[in-house]
PDB file of N, CA and C in Angstrom:
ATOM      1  N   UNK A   1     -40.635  26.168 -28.947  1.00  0.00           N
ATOM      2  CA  UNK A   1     -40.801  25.759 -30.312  1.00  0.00           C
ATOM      3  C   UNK A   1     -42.282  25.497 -30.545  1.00  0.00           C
ATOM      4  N   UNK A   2     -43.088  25.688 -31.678  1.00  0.00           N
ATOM      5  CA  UNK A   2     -43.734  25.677 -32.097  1.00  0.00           C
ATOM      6  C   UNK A   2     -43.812  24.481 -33.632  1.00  0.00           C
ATOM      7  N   UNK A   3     -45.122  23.608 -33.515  1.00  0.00           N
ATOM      8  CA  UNK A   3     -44.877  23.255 -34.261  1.00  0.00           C
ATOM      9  C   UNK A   3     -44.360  21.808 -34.683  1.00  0.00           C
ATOM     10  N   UNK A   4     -44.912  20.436 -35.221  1.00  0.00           N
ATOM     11  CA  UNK A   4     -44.010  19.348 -35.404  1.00  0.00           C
ATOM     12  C   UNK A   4     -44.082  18.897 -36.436  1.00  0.00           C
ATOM     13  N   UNK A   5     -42.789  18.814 -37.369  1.00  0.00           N
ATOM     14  CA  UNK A   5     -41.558  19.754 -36.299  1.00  0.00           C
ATOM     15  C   UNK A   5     -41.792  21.241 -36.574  1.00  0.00           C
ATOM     16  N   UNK A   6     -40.987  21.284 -35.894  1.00  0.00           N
ATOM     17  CA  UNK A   6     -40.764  22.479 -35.290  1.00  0.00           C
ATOM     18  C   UNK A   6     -40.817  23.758 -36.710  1.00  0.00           C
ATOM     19  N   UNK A   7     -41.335  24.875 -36.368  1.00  0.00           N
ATOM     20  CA  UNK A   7     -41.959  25.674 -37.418  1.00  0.00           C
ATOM     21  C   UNK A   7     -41.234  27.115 -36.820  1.00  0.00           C
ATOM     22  N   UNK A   8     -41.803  27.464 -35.487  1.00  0.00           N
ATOM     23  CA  UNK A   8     -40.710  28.556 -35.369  1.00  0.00           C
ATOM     24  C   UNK A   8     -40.165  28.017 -33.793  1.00  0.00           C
ATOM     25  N   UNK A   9     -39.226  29.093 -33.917  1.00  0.00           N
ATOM     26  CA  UNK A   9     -38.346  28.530 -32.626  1.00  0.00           C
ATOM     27  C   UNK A   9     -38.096  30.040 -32.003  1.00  0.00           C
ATOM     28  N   UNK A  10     -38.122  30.523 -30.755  1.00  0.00           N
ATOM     29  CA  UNK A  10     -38.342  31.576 -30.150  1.00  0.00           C
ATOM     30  C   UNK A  10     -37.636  31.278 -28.792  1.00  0.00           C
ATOM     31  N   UNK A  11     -36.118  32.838 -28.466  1.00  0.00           N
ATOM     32  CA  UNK A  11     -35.110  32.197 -27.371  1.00  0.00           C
ATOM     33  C   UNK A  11     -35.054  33.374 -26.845  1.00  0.00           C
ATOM     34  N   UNK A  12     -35.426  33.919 -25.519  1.00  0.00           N
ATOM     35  CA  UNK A  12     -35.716  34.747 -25.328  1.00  0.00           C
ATOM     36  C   UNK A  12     -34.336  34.552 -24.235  1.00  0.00           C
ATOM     37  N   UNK A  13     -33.587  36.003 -23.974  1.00  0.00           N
ATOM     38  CA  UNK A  13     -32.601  35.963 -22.880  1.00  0.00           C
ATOM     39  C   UNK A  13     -31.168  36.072 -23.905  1.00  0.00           C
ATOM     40  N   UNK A  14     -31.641  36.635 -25.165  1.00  0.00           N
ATOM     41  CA  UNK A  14     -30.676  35.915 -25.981  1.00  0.00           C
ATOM     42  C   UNK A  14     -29.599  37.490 -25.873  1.00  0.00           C
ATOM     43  N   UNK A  15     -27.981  37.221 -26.336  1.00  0.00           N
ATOM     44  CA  UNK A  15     -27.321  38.699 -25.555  1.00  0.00           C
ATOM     45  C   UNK A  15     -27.709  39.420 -26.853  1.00  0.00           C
ATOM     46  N   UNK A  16     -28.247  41.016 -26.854  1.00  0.00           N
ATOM     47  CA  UNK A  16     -28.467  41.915 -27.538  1.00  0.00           C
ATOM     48  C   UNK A  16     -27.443  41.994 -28.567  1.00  0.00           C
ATOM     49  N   UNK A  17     -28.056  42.227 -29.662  1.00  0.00           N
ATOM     50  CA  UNK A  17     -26.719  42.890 -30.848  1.00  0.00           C
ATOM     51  C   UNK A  17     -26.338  43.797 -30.966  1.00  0.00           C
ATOM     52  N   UNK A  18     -25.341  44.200 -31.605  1.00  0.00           N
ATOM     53  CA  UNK A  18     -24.721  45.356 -31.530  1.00  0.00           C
ATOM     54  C   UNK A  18     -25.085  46.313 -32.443  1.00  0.00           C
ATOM     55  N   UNK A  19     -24.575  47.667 -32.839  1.00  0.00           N
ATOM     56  CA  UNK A  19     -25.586  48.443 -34.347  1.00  0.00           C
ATOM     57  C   UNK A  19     -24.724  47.318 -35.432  1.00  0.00           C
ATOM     58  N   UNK A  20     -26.152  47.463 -35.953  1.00  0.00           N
ATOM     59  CA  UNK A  20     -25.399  46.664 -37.512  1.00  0.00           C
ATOM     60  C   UNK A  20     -26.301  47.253 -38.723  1.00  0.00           C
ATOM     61  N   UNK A  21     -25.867  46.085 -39.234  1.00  0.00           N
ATOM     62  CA  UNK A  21     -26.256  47.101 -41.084  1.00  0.00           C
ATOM     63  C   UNK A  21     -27.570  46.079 -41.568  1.00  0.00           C
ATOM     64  N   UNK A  22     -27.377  45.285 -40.818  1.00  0.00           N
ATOM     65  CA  UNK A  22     -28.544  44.108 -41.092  1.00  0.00           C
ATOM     66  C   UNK A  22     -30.376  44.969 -41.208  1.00  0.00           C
ATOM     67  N   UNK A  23     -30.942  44.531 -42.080  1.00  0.00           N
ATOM     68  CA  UNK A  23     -32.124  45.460 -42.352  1.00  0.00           C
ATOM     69  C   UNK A  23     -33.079  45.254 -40.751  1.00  0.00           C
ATOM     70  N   UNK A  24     -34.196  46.096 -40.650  1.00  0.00           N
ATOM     71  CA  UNK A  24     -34.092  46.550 -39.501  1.00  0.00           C
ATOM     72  C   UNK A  24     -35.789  47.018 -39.459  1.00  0.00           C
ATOM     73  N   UNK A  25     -36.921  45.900 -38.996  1.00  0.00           N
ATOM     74  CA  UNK A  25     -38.467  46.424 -39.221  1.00  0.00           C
ATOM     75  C   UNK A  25     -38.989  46.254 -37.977  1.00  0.00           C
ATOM     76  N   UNK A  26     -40.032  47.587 -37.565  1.00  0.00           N
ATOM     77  CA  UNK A  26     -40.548  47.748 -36.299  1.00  0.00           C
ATOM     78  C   UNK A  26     -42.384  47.477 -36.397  1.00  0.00           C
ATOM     79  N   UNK A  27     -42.886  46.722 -35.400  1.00  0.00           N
ATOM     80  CA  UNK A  27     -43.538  46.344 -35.354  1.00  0.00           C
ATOM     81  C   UNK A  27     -44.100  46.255 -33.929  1.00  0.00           C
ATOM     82  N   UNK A  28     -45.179  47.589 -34.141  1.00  0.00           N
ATOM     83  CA  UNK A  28     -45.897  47.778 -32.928  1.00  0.00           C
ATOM     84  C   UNK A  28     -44.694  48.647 -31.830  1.00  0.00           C
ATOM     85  N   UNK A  29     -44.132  49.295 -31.878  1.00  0.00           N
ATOM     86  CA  UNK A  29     -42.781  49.792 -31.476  1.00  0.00           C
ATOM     87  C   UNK A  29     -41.436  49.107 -31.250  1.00  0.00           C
ATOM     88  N   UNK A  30     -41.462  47.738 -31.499  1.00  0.00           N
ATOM     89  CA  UNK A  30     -40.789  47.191 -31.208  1.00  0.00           C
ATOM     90  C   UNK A  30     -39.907  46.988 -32.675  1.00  0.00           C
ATOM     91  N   UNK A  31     -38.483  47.224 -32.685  1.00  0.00           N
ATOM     92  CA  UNK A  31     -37.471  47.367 -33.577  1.00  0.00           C
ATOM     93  C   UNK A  31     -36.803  45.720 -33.826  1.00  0.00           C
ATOM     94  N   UNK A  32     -36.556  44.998 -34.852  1.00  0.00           N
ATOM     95  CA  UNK A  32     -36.588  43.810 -35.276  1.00  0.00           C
ATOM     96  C   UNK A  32     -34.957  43.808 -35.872  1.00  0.00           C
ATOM     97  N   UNK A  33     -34.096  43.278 -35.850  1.00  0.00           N
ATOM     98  CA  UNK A  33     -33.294  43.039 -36.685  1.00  0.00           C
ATOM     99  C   UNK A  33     -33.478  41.803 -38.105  1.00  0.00           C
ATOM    100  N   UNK A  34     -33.369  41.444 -39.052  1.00  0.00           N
ATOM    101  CA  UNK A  34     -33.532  40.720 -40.019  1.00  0.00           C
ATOM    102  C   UNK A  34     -32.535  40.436 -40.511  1.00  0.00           C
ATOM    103  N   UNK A  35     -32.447  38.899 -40.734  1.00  0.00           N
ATOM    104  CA  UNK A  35     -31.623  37.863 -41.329  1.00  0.00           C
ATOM    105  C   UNK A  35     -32.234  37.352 -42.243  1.00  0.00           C
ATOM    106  N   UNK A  36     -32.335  37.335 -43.607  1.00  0.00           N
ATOM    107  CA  UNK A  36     -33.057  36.357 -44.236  1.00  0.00           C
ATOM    108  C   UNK A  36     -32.104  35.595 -44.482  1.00  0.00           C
ATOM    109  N   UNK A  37     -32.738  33.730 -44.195  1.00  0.00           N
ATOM    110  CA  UNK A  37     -31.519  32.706 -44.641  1.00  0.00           C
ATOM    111  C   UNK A  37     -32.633  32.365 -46.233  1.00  0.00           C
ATOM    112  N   UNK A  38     -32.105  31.210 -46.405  1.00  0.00           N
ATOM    113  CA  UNK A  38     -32.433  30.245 -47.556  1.00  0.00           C
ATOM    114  C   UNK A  38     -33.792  29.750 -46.904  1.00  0.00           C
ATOM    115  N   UNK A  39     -33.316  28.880 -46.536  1.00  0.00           N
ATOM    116  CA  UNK A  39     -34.235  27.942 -44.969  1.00  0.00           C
ATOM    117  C   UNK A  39     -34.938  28.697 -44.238  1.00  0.00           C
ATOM    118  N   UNK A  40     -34.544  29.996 -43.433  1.00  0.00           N
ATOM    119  CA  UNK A  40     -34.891  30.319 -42.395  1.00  0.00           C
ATOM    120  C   UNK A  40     -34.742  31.454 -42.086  1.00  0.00           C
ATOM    121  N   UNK A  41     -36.008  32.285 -41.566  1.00  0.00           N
ATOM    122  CA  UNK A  41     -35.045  33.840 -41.291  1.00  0.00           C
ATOM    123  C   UNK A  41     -34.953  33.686 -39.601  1.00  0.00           C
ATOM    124  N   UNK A  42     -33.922  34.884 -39.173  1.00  0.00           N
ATOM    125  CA  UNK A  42     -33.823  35.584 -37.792  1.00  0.00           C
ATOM    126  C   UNK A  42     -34.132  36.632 -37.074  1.00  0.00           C
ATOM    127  N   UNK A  43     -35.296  36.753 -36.558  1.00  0.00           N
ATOM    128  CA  UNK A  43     -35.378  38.135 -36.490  1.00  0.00           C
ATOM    129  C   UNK A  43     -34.479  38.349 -34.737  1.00  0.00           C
ATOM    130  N   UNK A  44     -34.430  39.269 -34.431  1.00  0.00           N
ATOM    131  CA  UNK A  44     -33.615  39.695 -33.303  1.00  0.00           C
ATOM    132  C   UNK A  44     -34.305  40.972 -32.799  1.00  0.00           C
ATOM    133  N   UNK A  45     -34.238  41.164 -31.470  1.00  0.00           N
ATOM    134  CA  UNK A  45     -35.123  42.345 -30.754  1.00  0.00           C
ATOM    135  C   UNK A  45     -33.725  43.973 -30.776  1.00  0.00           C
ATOM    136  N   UNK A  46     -34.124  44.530 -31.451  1.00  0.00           N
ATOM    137  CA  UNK A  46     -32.684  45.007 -31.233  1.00  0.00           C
ATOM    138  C   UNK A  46     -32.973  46.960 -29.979  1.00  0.00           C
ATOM    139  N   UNK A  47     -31.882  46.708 -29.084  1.00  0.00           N
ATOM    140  CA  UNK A  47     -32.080  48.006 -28.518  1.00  0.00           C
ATOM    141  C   UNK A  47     -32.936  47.582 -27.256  1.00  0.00           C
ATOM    142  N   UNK A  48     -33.074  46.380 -27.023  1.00  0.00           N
ATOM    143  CA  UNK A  48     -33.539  45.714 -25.613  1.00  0.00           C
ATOM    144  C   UNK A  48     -32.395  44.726 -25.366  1.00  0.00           C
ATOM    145  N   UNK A  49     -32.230  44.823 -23.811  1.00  0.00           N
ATOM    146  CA  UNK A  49     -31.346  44.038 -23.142  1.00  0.00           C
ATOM    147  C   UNK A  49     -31.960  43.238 -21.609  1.00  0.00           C
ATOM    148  N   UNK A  50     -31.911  41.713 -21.867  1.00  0.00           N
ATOM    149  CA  UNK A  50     -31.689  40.807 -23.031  1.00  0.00           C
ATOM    150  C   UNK A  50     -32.757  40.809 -24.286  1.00  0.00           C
ATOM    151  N   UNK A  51     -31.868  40.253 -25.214  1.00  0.00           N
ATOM    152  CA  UNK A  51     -33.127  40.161 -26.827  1.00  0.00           C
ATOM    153  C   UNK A  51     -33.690  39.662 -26.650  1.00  0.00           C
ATOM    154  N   UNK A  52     -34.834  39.379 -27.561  1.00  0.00           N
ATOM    155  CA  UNK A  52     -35.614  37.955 -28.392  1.00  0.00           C
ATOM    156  C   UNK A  52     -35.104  37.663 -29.523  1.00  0.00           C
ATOM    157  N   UNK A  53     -34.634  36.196 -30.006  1.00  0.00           N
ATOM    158  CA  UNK A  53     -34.715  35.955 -31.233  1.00  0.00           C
ATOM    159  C   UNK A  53     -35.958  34.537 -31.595  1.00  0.00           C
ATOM    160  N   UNK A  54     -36.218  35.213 -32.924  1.00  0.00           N
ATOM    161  CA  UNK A  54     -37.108  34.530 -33.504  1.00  0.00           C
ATOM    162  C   UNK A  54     -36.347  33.593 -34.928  1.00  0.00           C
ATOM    163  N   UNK A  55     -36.881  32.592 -34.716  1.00  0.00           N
ATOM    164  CA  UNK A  55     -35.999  31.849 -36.156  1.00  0.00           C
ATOM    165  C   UNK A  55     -37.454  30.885 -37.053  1.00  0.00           C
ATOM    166  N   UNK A  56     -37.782  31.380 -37.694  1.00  0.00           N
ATOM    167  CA  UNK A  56     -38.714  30.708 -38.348  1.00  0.00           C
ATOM    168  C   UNK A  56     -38.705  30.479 -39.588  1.00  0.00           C
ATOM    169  N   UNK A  57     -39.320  30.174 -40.644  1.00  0.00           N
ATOM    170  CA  UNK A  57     -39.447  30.002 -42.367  1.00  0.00           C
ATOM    171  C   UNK A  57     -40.440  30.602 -43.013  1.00  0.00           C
ATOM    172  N   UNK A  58     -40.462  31.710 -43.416  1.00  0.00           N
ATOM    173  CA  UNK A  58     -41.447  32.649 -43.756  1.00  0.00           C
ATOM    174  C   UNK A  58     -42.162  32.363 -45.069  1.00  0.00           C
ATOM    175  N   UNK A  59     -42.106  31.346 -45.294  1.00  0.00           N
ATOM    176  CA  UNK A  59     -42.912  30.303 -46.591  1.00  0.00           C
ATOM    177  C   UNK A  59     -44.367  29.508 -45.733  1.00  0.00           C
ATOM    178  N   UNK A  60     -43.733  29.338 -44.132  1.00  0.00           N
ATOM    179  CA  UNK A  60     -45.010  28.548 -43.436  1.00  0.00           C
ATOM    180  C   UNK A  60     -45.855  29.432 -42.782  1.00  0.00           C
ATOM    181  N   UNK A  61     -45.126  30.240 -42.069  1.00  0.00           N
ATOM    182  CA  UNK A  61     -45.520  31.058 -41.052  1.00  0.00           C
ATOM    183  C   UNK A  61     -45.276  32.738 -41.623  1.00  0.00           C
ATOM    184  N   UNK A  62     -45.855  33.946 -42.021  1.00  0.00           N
ATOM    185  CA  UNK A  62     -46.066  34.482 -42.430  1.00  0.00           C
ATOM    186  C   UNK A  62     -45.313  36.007 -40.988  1.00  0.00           C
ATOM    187  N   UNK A  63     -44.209  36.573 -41.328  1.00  0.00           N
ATOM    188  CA  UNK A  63     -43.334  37.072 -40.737  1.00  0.00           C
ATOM    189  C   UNK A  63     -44.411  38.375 -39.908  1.00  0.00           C
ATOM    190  N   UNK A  64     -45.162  38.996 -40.334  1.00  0.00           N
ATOM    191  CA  UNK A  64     -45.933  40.257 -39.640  1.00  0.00           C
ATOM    192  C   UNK A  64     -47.022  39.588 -38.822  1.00  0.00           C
ATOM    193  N   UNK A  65     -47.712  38.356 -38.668  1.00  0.00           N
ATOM    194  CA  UNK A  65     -48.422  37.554 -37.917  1.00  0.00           C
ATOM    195  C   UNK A  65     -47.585  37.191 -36.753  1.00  0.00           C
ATOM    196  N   UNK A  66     -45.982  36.846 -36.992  1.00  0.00           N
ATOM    197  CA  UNK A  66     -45.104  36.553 -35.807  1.00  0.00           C
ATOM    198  C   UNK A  66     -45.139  38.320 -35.205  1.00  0.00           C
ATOM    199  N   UNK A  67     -44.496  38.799 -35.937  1.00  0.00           N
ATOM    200  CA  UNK A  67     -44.277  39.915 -35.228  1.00  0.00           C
ATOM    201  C   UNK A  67     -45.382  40.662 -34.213  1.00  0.00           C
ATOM    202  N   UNK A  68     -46.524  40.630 -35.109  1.00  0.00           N
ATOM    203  CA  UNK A  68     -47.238  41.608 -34.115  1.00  0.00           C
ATOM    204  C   UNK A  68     -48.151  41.041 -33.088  1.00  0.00           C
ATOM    205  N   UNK A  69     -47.852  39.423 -33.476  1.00  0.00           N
ATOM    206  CA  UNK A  69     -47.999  38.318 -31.908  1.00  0.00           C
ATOM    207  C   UNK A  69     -47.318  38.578 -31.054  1.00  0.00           C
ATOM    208  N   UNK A  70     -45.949  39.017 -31.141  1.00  0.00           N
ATOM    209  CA  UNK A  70     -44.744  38.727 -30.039  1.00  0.00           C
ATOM    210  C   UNK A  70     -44.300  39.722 -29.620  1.00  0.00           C
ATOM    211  N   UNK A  71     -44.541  40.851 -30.390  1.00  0.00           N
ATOM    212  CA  UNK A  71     -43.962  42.619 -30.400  1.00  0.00           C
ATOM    213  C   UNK A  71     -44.363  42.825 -28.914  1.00  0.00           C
ATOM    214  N   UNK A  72     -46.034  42.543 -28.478  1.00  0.00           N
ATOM    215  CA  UNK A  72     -46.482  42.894 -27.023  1.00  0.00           C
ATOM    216  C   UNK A  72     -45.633  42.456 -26.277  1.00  0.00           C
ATOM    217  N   UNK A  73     -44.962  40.777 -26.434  1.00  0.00           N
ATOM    218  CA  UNK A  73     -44.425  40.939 -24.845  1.00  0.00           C
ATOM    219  C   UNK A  73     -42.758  41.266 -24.811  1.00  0.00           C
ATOM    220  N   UNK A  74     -42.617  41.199 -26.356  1.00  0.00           N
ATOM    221  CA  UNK A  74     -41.249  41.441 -26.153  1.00  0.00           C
ATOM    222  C   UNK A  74     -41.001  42.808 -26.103  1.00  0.00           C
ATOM    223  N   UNK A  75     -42.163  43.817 -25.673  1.00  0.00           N
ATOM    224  CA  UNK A  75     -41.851  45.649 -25.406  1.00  0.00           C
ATOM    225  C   UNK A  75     -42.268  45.948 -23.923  1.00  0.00           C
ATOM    226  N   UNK A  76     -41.635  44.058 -23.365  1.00  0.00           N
ATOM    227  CA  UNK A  76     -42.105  44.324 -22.122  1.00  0.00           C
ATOM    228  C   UNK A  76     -40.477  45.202 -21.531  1.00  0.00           C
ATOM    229  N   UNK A  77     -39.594  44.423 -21.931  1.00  0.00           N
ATOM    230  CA  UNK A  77     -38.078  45.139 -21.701  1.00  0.00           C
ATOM    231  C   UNK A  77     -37.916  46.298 -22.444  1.00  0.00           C
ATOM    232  N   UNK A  78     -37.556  47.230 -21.529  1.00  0.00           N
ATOM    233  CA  UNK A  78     -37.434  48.668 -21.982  1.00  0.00           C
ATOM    234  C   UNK A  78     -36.301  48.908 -23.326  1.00  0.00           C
ATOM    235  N   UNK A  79     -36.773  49.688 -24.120  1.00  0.00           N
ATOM    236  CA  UNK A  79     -35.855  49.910 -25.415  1.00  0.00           C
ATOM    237  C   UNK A  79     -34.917  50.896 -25.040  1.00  0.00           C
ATOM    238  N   UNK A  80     -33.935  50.487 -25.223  1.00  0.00           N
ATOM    239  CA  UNK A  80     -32.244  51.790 -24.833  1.00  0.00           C
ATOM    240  C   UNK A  80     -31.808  52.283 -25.928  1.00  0.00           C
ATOM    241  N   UNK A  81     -32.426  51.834 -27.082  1.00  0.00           N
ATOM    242  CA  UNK A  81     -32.036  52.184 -28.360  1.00  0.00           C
ATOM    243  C   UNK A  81     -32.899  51.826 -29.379  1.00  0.00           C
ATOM    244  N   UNK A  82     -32.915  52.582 -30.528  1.00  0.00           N
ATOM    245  CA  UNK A  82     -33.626  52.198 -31.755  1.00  0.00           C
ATOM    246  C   UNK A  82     -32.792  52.332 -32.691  1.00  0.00           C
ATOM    247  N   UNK A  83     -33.116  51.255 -34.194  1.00  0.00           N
ATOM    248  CA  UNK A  83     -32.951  51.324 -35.561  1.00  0.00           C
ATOM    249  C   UNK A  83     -33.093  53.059 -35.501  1.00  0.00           C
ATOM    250  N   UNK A  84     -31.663  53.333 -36.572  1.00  0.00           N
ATOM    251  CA  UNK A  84     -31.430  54.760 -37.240  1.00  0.00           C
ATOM    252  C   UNK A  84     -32.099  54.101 -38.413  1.00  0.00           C
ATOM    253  N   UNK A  85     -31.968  52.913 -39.029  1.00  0.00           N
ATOM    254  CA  UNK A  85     -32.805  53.353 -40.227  1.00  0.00           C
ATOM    255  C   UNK A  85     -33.582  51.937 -40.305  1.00  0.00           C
ATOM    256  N   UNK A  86     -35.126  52.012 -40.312  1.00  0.00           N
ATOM    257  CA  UNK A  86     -35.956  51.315 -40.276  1.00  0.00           C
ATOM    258  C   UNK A  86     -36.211  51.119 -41.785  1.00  0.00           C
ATOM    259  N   UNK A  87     -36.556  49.910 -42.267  1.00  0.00           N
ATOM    260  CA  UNK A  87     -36.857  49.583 -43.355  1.00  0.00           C
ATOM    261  C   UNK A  87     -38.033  49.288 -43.946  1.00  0.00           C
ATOM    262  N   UNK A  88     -38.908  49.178 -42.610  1.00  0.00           N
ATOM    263  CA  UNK A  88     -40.155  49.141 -43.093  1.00  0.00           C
ATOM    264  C   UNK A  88     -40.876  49.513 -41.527  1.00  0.00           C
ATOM    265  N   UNK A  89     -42.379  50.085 -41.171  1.00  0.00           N
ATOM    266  CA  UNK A  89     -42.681  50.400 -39.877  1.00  0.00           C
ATOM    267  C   UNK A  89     -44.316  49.841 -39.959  1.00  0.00           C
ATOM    268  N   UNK A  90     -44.956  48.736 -38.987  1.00  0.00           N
ATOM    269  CA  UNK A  90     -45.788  48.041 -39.317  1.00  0.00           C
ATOM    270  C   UNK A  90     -46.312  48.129 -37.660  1.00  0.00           C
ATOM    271  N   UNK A  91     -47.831  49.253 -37.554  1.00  0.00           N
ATOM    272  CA  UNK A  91     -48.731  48.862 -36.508  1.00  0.00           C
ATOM    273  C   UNK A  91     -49.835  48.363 -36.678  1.00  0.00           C
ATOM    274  N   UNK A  92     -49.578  47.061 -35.908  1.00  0.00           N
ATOM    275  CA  UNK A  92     -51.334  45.938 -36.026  1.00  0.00           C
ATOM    276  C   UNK A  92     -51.451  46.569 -34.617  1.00  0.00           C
ATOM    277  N   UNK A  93     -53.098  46.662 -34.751  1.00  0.00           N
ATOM    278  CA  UNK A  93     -54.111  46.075 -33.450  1.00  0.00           C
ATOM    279  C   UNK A  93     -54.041  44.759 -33.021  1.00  0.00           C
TER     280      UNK A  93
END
């Protein structure tokens, strides 16, 4: 966790999801699943086993600053699968 309190929260080991319909943004090669809550979004590593999930509030912390912080180590686990349909595709240096 990051943050007091706590701002984002990051659980790595988490069990992979399955295909879903949930929107779906890659960042730095790494494929994201997306939850937007009210409160809080989720992002999820999708097509690596085990995931990452990320749970943060994208009002504090600004969602493509997480991502293309975390994309490096979370493309440390090999991808077995990718998003068929990406919703948006975002490479930072």
């Amino acid at each position: 966790m990051w943050g007091d309190p706590a701002q984002l929260v990051l659980r790595c080991g988490v069990t992979a999801p399955p295909p879903s319909t949930d929107p779906c943004v890659s960042v730095n090669g790494v494929d994201w699943l997306a939850k937007e809550g009210e409160d809080a979004w989720t992002l999820t590593t999708y097509g690596r086993a085990p995931a990452t999930e990320l749970v943060f509030d994208p009002n504090v912390i600004p969602s493509s600053t997480v991502l293309a912080t975390l994309s490096s180590a979370a493309s440390k686990i090999p991808a077995e699968r990718t998003c068929t349909t990406v919703s948006k595709t975002v490479d930072v240096p």
